[in-house]
PDB file of N, CA and C in Angstrom:
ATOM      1  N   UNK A   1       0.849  -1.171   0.000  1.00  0.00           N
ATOM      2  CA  UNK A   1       0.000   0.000   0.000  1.00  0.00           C
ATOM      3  C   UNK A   1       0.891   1.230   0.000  1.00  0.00           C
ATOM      4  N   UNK A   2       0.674   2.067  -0.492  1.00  0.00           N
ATOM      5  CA  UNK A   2       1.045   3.235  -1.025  1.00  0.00           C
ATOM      6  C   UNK A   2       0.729   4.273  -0.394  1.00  0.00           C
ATOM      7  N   UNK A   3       1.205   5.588  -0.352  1.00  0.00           N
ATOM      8  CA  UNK A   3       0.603   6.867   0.426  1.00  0.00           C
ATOM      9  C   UNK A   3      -0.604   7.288  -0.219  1.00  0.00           C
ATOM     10  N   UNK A   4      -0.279   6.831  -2.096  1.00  0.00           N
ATOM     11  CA  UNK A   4      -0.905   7.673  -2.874  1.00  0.00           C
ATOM     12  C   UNK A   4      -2.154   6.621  -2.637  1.00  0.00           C
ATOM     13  N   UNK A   5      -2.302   5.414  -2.112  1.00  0.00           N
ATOM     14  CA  UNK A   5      -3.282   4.728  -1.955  1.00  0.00           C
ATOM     15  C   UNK A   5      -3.898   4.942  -0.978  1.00  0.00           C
ATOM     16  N   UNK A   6      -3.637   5.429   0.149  1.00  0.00           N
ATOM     17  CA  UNK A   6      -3.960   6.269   1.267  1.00  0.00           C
ATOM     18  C   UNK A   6      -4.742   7.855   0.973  1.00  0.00           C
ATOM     19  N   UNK A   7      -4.072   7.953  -0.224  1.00  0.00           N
ATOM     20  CA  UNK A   7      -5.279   9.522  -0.507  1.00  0.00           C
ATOM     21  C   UNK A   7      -5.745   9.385  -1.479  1.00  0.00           C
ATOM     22  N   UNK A   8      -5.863   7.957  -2.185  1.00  0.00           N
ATOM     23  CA  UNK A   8      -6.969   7.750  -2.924  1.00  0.00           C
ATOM     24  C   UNK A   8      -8.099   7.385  -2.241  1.00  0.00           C
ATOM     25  N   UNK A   9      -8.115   6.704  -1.025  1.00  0.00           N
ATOM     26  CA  UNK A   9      -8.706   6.317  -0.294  1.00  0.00           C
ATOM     27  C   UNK A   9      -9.512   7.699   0.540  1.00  0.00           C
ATOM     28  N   UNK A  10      -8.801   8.639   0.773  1.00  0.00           N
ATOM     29  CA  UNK A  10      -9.784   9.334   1.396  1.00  0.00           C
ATOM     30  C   UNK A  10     -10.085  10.015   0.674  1.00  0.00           C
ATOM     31  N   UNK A  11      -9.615  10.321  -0.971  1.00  0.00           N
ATOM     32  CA  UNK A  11     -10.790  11.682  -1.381  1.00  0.00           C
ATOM     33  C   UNK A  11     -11.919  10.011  -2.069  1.00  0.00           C
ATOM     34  N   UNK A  12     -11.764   9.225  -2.076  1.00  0.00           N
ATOM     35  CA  UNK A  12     -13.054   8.275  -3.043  1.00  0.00           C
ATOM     36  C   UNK A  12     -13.896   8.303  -1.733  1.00  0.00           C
ATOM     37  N   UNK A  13     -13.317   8.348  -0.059  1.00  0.00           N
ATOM     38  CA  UNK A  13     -14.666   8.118   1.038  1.00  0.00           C
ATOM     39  C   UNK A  13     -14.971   9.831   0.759  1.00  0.00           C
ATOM     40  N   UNK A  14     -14.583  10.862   0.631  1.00  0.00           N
ATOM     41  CA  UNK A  14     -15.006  11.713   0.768  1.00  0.00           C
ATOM     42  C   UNK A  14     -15.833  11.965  -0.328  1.00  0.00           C
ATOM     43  N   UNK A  15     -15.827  11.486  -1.731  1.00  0.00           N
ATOM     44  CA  UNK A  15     -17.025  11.424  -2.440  1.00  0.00           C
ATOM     45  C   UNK A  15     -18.075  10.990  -2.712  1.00  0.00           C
ATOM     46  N   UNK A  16     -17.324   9.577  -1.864  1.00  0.00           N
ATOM     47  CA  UNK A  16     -18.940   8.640  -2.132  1.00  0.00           C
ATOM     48  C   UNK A  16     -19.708   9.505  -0.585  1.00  0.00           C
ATOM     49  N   UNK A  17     -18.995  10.084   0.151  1.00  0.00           N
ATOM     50  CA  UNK A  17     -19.743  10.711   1.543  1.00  0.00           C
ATOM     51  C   UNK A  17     -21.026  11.758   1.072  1.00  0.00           C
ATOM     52  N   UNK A  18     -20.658  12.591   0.102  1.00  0.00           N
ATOM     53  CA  UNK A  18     -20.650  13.606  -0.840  1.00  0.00           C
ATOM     54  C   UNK A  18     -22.463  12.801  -1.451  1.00  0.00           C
ATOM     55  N   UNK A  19     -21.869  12.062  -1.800  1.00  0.00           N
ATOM     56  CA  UNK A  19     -23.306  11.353  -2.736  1.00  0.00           C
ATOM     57  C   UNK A  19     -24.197  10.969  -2.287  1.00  0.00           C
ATOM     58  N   UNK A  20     -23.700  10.120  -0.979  1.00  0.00           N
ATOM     59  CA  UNK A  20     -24.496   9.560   0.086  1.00  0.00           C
ATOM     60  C   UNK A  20     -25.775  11.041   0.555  1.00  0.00           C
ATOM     61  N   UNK A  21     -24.791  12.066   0.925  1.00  0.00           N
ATOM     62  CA  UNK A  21     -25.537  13.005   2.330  1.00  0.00           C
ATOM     63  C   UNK A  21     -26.235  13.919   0.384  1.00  0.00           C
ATOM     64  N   UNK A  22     -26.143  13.928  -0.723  1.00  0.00           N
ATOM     65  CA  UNK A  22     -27.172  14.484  -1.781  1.00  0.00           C
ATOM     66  C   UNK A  22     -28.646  13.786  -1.523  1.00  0.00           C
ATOM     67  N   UNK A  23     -28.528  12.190  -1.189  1.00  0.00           N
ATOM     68  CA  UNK A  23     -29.606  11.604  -1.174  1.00  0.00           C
ATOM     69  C   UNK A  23     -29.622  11.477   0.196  1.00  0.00           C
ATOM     70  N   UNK A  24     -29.253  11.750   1.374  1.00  0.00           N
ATOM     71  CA  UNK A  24     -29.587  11.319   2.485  1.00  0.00           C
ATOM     72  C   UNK A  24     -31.120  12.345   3.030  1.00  0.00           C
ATOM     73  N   UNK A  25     -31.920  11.126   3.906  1.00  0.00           N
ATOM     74  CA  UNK A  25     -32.956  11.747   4.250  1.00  0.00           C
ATOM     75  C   UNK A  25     -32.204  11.885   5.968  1.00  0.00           C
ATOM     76  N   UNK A  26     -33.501  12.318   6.187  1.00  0.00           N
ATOM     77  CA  UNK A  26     -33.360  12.394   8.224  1.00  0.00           C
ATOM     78  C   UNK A  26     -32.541  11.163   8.860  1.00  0.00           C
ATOM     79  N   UNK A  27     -33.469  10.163   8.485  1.00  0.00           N
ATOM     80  CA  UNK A  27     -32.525   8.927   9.159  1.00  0.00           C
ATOM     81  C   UNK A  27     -31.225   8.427   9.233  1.00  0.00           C
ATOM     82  N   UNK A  28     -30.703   9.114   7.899  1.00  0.00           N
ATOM     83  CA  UNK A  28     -29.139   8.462   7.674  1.00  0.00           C
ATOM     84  C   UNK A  28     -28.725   9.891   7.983  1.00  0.00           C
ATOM     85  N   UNK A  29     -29.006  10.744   7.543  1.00  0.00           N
ATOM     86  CA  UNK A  29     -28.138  12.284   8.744  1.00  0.00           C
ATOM     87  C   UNK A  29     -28.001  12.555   9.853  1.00  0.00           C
ATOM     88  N   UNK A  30     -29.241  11.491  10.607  1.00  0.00           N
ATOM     89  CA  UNK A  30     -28.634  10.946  12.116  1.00  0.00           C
ATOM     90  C   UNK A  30     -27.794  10.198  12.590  1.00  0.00           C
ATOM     91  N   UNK A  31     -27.764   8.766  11.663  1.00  0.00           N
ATOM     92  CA  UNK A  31     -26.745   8.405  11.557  1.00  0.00           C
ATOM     93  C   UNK A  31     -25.284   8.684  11.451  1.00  0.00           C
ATOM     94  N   UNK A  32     -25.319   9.532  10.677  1.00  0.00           N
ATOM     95  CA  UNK A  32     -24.089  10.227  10.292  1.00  0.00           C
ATOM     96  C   UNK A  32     -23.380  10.614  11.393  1.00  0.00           C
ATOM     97  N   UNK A  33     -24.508  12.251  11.825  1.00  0.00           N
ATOM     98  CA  UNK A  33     -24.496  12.859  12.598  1.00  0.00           C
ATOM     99  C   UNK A  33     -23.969  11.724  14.523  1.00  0.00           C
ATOM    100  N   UNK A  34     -24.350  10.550  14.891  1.00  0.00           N
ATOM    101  CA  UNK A  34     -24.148   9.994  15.830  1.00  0.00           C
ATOM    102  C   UNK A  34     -22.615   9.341  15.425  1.00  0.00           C
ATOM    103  N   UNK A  35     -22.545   8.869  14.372  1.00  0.00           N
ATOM    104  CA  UNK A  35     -21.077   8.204  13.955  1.00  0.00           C
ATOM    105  C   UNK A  35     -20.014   9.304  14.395  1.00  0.00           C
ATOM    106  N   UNK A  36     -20.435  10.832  13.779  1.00  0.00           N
ATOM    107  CA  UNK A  36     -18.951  11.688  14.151  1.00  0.00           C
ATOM    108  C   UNK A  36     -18.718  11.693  15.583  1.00  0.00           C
ATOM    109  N   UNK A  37     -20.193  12.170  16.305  1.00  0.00           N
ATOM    110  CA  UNK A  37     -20.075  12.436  17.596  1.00  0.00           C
ATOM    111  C   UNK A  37     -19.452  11.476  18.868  1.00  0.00           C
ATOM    112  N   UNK A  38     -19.973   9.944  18.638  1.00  0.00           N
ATOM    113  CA  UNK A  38     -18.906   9.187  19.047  1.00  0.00           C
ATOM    114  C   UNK A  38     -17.993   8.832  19.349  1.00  0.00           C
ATOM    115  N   UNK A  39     -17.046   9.466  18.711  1.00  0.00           N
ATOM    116  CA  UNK A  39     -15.552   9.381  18.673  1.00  0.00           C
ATOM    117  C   UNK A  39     -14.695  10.610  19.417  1.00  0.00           C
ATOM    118  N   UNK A  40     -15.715  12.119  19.504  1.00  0.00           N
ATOM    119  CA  UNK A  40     -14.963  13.134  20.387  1.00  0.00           C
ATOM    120  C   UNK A  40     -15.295  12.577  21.443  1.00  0.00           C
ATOM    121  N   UNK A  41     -13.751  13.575  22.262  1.00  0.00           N
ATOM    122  CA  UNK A  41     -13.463  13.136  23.640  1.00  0.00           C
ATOM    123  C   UNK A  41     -14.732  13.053  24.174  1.00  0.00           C
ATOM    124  N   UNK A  42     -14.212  12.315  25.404  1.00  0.00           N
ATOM    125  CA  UNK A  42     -15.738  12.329  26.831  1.00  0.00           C
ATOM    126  C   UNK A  42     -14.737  11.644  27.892  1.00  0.00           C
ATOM    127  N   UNK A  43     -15.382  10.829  28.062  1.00  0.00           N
ATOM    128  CA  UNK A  43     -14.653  10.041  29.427  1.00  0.00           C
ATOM    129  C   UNK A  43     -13.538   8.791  28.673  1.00  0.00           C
ATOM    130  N   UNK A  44     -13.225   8.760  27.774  1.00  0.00           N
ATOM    131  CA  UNK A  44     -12.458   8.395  26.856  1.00  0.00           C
ATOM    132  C   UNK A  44     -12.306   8.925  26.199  1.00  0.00           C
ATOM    133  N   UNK A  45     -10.427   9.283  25.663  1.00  0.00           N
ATOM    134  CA  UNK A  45     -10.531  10.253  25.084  1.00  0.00           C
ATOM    135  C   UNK A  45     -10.205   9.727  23.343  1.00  0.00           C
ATOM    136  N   UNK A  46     -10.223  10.603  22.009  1.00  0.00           N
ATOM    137  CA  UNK A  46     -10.378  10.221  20.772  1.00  0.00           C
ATOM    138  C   UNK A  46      -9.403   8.810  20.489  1.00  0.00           C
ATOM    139  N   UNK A  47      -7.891   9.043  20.937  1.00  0.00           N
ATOM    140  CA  UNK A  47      -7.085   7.889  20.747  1.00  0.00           C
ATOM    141  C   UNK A  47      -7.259   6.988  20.928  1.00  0.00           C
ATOM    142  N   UNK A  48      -7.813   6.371  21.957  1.00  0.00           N
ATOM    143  CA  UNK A  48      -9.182   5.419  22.601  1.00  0.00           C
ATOM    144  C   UNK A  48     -10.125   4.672  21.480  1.00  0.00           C
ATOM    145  N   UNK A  49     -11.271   5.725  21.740  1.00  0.00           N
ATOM    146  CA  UNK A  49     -12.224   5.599  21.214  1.00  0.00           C
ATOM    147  C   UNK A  49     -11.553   5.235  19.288  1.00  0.00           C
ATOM    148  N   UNK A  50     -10.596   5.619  18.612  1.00  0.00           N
ATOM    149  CA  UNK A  50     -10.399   5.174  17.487  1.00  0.00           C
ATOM    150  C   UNK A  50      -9.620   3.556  16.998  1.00  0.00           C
ATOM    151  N   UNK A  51      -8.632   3.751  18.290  1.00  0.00           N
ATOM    152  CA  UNK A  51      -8.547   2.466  18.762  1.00  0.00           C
ATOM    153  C   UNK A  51      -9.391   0.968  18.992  1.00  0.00           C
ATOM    154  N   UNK A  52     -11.017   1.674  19.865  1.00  0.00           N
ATOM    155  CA  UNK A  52     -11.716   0.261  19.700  1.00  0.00           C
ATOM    156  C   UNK A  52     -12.322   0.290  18.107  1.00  0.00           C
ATOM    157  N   UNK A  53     -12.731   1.554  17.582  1.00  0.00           N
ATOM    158  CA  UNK A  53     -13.486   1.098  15.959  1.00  0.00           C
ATOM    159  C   UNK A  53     -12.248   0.693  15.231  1.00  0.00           C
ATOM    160  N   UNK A  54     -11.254   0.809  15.834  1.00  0.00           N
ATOM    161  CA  UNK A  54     -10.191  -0.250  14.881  1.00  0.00           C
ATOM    162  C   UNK A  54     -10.288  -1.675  15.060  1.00  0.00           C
ATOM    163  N   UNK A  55     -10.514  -2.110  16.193  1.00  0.00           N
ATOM    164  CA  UNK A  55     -10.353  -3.442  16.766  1.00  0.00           C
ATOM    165  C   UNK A  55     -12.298  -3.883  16.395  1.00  0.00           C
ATOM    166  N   UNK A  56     -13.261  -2.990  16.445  1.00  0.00           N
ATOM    167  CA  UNK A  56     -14.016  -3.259  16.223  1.00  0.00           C
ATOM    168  C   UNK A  56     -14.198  -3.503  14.321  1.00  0.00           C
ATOM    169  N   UNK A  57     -14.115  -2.963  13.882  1.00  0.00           N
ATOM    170  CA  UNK A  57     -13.321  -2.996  12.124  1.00  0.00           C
ATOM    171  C   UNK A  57     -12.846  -4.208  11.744  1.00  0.00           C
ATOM    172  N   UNK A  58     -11.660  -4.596  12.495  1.00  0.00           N
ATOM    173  CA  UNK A  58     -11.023  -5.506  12.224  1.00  0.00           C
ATOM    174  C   UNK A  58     -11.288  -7.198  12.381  1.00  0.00           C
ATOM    175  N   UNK A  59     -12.291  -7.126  13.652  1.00  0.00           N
ATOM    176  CA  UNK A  59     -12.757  -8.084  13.745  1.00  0.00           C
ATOM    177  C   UNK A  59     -14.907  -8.340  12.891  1.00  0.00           C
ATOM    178  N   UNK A  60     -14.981  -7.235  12.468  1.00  0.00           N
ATOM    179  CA  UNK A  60     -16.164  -7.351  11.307  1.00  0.00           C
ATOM    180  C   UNK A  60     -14.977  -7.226   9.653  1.00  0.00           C
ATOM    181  N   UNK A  61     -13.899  -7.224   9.713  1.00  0.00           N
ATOM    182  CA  UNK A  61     -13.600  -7.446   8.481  1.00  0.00           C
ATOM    183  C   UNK A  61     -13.814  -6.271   7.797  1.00  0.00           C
ATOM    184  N   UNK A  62     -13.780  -5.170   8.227  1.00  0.00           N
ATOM    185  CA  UNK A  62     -14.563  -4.285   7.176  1.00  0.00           C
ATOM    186  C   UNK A  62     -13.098  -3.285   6.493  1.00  0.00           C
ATOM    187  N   UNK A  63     -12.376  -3.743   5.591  1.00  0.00           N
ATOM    188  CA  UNK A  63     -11.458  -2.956   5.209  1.00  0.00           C
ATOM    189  C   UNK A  63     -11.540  -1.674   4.790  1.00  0.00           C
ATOM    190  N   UNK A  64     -12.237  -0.847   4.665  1.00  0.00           N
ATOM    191  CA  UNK A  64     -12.667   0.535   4.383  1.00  0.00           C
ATOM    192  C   UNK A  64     -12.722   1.048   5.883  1.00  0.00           C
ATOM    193  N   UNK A  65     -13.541   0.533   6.938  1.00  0.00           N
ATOM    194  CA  UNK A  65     -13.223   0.989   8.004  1.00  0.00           C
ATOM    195  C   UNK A  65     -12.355   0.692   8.906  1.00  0.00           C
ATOM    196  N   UNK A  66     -10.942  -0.367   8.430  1.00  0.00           N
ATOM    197  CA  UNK A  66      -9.962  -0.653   8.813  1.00  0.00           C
ATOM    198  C   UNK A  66      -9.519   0.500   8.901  1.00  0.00           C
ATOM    199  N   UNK A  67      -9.473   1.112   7.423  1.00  0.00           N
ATOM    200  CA  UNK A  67      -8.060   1.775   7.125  1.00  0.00           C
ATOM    201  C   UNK A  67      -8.791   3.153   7.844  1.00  0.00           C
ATOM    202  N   UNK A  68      -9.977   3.981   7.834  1.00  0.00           N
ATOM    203  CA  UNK A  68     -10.427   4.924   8.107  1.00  0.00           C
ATOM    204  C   UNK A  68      -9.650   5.210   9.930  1.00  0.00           C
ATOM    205  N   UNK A  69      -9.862   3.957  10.136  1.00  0.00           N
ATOM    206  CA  UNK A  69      -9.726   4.292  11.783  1.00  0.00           C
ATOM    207  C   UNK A  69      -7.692   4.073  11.534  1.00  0.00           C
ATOM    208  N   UNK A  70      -7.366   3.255  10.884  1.00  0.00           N
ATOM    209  CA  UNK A  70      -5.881   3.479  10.845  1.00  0.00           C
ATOM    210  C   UNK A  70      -5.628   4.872  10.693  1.00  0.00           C
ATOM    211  N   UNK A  71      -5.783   5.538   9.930  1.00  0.00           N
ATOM    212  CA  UNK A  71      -5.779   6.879   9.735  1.00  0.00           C
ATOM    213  C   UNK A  71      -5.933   8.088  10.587  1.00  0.00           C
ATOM    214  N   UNK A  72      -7.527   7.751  11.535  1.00  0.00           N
ATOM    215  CA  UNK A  72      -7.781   8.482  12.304  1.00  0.00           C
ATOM    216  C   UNK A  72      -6.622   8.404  13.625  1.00  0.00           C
ATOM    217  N   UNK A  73      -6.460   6.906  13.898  1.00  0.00           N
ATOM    218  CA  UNK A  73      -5.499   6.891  14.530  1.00  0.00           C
ATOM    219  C   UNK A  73      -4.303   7.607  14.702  1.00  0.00           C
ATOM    220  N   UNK A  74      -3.762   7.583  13.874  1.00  0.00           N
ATOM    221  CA  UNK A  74      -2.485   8.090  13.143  1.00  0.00           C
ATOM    222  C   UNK A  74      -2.175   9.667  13.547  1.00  0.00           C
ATOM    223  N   UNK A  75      -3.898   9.982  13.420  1.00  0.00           N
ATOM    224  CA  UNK A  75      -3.635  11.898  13.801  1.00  0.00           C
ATOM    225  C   UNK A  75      -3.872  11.909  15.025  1.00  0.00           C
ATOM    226  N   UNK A  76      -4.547  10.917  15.686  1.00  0.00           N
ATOM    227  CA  UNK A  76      -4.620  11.096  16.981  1.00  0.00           C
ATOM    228  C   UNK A  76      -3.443  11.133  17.950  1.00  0.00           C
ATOM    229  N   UNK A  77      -2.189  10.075  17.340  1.00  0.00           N
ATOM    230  CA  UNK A  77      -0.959  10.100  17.548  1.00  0.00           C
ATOM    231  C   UNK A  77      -0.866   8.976  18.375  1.00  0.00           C
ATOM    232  N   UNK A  78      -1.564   8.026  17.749  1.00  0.00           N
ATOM    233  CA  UNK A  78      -1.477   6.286  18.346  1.00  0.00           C
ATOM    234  C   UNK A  78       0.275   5.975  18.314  1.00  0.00           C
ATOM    235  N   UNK A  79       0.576   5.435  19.074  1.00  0.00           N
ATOM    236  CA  UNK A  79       2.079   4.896  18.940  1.00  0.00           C
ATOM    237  C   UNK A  79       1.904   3.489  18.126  1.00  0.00           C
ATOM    238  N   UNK A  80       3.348   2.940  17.751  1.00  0.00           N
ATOM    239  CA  UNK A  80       3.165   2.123  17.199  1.00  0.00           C
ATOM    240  C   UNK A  80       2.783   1.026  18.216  1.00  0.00           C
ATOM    241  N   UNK A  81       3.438   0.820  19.339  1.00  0.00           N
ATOM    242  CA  UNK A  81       2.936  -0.123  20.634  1.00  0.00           C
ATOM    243  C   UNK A  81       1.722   0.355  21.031  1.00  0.00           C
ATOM    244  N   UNK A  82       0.890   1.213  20.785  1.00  0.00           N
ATOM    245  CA  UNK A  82      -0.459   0.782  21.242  1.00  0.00           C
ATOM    246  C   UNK A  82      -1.126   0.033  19.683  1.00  0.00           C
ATOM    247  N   UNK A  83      -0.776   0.695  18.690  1.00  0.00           N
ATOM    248  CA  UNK A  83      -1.302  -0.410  17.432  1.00  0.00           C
ATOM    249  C   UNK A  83      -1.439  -1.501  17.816  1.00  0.00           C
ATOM    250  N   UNK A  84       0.165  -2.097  17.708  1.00  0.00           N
ATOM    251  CA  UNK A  84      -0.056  -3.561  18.196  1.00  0.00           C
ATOM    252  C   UNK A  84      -1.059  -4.265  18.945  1.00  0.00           C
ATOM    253  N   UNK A  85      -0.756  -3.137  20.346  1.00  0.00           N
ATOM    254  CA  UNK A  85      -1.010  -4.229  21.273  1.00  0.00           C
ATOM    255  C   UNK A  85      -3.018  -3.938  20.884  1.00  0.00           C
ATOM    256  N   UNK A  86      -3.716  -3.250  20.216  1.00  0.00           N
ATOM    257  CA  UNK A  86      -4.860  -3.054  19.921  1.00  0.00           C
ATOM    258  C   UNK A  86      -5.390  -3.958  18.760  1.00  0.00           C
ATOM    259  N   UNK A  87      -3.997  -4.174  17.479  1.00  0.00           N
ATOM    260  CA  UNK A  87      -4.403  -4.789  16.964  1.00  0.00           C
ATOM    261  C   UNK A  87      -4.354  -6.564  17.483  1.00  0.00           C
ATOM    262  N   UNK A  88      -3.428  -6.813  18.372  1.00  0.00           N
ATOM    263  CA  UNK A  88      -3.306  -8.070  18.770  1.00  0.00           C
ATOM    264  C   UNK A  88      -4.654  -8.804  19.862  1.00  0.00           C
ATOM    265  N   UNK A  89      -5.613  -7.657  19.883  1.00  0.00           N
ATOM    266  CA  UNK A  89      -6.786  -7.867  20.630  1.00  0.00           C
ATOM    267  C   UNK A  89      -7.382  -8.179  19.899  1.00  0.00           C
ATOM    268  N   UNK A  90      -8.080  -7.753  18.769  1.00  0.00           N
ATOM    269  CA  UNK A  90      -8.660  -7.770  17.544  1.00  0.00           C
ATOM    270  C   UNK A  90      -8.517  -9.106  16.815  1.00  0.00           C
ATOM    271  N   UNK A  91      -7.364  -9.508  16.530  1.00  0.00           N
ATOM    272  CA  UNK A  91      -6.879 -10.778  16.506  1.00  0.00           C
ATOM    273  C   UNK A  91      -7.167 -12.148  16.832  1.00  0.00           C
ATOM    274  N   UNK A  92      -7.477 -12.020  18.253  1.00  0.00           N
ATOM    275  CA  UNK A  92      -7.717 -12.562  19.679  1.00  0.00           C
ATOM    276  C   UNK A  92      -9.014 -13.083  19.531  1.00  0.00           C
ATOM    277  N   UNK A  93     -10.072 -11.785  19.372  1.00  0.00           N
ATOM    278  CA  UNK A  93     -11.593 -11.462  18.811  1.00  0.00           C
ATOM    279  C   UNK A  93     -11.610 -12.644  18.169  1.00  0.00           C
ATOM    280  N   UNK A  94     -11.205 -12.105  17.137  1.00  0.00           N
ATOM    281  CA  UNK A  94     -11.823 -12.190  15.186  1.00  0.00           C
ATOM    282  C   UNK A  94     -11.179 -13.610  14.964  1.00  0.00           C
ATOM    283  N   UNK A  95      -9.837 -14.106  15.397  1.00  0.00           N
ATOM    284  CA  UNK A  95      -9.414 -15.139  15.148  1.00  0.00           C
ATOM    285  C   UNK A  95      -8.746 -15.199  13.957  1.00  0.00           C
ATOM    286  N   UNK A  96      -8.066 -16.049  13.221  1.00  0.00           N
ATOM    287  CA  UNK A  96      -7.762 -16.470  12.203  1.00  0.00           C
ATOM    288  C   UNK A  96      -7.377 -15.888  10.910  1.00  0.00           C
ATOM    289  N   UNK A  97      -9.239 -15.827  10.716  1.00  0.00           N
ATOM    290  CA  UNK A  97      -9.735 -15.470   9.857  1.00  0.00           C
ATOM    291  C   UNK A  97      -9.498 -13.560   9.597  1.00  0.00           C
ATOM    292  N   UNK A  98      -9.226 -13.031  10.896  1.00  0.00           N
ATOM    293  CA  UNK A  98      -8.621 -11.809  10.553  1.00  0.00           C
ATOM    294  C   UNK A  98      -7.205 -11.631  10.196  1.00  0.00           C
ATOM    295  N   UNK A  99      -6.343 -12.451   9.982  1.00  0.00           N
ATOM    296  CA  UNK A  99      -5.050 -12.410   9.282  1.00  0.00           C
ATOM    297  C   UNK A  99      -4.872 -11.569   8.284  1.00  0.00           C
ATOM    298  N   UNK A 100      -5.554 -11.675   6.914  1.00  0.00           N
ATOM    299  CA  UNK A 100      -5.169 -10.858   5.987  1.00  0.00           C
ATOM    300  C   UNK A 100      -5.781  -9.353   6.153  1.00  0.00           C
ATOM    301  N   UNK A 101      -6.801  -9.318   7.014  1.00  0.00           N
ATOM    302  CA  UNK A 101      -6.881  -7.814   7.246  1.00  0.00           C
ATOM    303  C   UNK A 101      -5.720  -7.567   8.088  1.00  0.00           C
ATOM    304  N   UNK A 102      -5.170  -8.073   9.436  1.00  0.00           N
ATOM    305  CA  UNK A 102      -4.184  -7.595   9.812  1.00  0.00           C
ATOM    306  C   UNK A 102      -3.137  -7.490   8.909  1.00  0.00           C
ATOM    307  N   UNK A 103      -2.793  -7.914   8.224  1.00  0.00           N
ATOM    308  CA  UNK A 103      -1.918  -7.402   7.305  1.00  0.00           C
ATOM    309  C   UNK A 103      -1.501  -6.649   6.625  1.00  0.00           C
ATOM    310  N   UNK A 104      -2.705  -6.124   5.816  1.00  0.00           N
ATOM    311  CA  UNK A 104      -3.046  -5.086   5.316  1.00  0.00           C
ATOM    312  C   UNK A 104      -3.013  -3.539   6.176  1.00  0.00           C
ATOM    313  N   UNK A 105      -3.553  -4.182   7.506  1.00  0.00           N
ATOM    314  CA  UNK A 105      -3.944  -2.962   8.425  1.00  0.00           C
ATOM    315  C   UNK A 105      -2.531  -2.624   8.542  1.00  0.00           C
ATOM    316  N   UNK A 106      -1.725  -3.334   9.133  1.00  0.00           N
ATOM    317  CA  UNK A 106       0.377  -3.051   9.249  1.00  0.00           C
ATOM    318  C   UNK A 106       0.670  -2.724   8.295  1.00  0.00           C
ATOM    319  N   UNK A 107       0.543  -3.141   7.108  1.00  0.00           N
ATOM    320  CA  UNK A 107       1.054  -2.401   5.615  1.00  0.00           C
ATOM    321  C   UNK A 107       0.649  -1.281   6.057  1.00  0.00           C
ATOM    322  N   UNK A 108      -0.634  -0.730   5.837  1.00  0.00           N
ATOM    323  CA  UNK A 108      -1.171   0.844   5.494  1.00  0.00           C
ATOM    324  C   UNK A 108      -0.504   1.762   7.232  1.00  0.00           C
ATOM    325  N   UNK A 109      -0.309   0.822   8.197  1.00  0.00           N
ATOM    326  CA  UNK A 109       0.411   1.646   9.336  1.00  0.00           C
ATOM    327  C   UNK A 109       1.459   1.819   9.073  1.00  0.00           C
ATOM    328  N   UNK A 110       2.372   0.941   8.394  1.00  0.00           N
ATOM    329  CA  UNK A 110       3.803   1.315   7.719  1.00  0.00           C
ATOM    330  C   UNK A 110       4.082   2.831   7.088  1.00  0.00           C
ATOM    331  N   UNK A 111       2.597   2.351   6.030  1.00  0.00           N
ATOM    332  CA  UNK A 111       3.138   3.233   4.833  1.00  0.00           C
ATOM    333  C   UNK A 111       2.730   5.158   5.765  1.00  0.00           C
ATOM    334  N   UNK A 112       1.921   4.598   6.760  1.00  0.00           N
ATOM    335  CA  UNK A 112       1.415   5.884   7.375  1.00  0.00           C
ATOM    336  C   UNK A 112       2.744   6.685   8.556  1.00  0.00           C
ATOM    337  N   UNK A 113       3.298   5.811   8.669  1.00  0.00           N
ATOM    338  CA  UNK A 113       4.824   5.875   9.488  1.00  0.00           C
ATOM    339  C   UNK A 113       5.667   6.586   8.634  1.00  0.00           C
ATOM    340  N   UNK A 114       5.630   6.043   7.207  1.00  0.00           N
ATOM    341  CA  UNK A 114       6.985   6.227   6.313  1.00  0.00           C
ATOM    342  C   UNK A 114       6.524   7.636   5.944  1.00  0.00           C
ATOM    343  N   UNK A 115       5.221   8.330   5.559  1.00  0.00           N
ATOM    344  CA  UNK A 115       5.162   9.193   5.259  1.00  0.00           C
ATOM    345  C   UNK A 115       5.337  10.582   6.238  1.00  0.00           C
ATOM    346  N   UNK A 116       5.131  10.553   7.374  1.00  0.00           N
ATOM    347  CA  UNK A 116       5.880  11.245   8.705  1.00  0.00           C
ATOM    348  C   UNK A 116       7.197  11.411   8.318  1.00  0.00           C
ATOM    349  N   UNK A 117       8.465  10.610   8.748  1.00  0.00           N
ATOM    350  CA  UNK A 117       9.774  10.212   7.994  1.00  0.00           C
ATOM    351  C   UNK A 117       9.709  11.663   6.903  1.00  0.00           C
ATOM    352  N   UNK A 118       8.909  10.964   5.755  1.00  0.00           N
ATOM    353  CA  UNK A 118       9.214  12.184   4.632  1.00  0.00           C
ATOM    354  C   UNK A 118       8.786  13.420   4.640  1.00  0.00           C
ATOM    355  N   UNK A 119       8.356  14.036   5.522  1.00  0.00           N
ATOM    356  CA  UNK A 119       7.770  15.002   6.018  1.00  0.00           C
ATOM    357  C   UNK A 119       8.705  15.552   6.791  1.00  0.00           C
ATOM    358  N   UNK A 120      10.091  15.141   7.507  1.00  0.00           N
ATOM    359  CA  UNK A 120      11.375  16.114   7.860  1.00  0.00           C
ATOM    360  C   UNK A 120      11.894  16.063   7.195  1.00  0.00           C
TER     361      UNK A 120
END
């Protein structure tokens, strides 16, 4: 995985978001609207909270919201030892069968590492 696959990835969620909220009625703008709110601080704070929809992600398989929460992570300023040890829960969960998403998920944390690096 690539950086440039990393911002293909967020301007294609930011368009299909785009298309979604043209046709969205009340119900799915609540939706929406409860998905962002979720994740700001409270009694857990964002690093946390992006942390379990990672582990929660990972063990529904959902690679789009793998990488979303890898990401979010990332700005939140997850270390690489809490990755792990978050993704090794997830693991634990999901079993097995989450292997090749973990994989993927460490690739795109790599490539999200390497691009920091190129940024001094």
């Amino acid at each position: 995985m690539t950086e440039n696959k990393i911002e293909r990835f967020k301007e294609e969620r930011q368009r299909l978001n785009d298309i979604v909220m043209k046709y969205a009625g009340l119900e799915i703008k609540r939706f929406w609207n409860l998905d962002s709110r979720v994740y700001k601080d409270g009694a857990l704070p964002k690093k946390v909270k992006e942390l379990l929809g990672l582990v929660a992600s990972l063990v529904l398989r959902c690679d789009d919201c793998i990488m979303y929460h890898l990401i979010r992570s990332h700005e939140e300023g997850v270390t690489d030892e809490e990755m792990e040890e978050a993704l090794a829960i997830g693991l634990i969960v999901g079993g097995s069968i989450t292997i090749p998403h973990l994989r993927r998920a460490f690739d795109a944390w790599d490539q999200l590492k390497k691009s920091d690096a190129n940024k001094d």
